[in-house]
Protein backbone atom coordinates (compact mmCIF):
# COMPACT_ATOMS: atom_id res chain seq x y z
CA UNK A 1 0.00 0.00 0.00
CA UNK A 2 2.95 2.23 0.51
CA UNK A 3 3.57 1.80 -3.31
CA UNK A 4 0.36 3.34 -4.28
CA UNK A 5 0.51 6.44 -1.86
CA UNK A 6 4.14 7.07 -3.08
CA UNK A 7 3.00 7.17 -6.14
CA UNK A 8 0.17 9.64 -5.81
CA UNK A 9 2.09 11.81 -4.30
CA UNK A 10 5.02 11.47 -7.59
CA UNK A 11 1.87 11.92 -10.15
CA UNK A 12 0.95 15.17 -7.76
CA UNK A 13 4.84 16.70 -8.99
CA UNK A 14 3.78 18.36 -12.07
CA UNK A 15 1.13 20.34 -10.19
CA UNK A 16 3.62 22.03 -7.92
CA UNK A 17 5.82 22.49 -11.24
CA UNK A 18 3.53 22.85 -14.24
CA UNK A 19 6.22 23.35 -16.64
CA UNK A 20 7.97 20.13 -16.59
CA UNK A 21 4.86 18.47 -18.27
CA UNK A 22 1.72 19.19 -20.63
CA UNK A 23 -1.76 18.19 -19.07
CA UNK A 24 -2.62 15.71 -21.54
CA UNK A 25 0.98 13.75 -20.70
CA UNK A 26 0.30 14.09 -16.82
CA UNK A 27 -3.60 12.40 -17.12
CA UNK A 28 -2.56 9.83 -19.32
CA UNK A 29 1.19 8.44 -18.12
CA UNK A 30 1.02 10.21 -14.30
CA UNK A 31 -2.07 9.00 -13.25
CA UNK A 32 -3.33 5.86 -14.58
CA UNK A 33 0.09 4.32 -14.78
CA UNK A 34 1.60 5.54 -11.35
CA UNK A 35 -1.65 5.43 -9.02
CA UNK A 36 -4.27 3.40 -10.50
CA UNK A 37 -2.09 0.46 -11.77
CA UNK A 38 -0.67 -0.70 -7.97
CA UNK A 39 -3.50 0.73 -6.23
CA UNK A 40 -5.13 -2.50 -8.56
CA UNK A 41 -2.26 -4.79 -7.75
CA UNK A 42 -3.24 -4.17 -3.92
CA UNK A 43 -7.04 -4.67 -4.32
CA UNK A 44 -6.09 -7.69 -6.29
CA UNK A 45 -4.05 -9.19 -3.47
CA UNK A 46 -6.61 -8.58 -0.54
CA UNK A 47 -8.87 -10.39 -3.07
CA UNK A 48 -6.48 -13.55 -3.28
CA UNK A 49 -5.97 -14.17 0.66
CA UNK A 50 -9.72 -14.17 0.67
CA UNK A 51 -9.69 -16.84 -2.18
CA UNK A 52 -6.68 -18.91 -0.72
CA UNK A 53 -8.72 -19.19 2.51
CA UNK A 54 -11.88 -20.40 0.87
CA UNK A 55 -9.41 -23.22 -1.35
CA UNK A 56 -8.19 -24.41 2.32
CA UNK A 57 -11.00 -24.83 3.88
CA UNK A 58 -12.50 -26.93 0.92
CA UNK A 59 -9.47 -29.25 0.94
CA UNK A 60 -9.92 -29.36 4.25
CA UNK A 61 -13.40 -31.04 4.32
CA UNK A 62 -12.92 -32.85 0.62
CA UNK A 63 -10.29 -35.20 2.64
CA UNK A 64 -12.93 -35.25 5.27
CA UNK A 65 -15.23 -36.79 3.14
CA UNK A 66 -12.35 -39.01 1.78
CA UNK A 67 -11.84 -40.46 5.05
CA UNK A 68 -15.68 -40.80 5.22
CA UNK A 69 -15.98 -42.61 2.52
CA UNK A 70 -12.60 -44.69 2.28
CA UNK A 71 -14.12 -46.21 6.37
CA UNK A 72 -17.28 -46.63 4.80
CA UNK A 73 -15.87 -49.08 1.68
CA UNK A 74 -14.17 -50.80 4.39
CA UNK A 75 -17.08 -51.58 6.57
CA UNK A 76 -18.89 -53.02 3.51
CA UNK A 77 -15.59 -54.90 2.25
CA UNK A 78 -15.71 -56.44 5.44
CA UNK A 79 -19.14 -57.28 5.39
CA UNK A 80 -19.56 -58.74 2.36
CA UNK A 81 -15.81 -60.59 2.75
CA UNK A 82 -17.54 -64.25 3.11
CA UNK A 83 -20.69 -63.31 0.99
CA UNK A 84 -19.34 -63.58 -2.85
CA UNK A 85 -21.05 -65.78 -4.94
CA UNK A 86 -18.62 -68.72 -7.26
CA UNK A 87 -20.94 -69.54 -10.36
């Protein structure tokens, strides 16, 4: 977050010296390139914890229901151990 208030305040230079750079250069290199580019690379970071979190948990409770289903196929392979038919 640092990045994007640096930044800002770098874009903000040609306002305190307006002669180093037209208006049309400042809008279109200053700003959307300096501010709104990293101030996008932060929102799309806070995004990804949120999505990492979400990915663990669901791991979490697919081996769950792994387990779950791994003790139930080895109830019924028990149970059915002395039960096949020979034709």
């Amino acid at each position: 977050m640092w990045c994007v208030y640096a930044f800002t305040v770098l874009s903000l230079f040609p306002i305190a010296v307006p002669a180093s750079t037209g208006a049309i250069q400042y809008i279109s290199s200053g700003v959307l390139q300096l501010v709104l580019l990293p101030a996008l690379m932060v929102g799309s970071a806070i995004l990804n914890e949120g999505a990492e979190d979400r990915a663990r948990q669901d791991h979490e409770i697919l081996i769950q229901e792994l387990q779950m289903l791994r003790d139930i196929l080895d109830a019924l392979n028990l149970a059915t151990q002395g039960h096949t038919e020979e034709k």
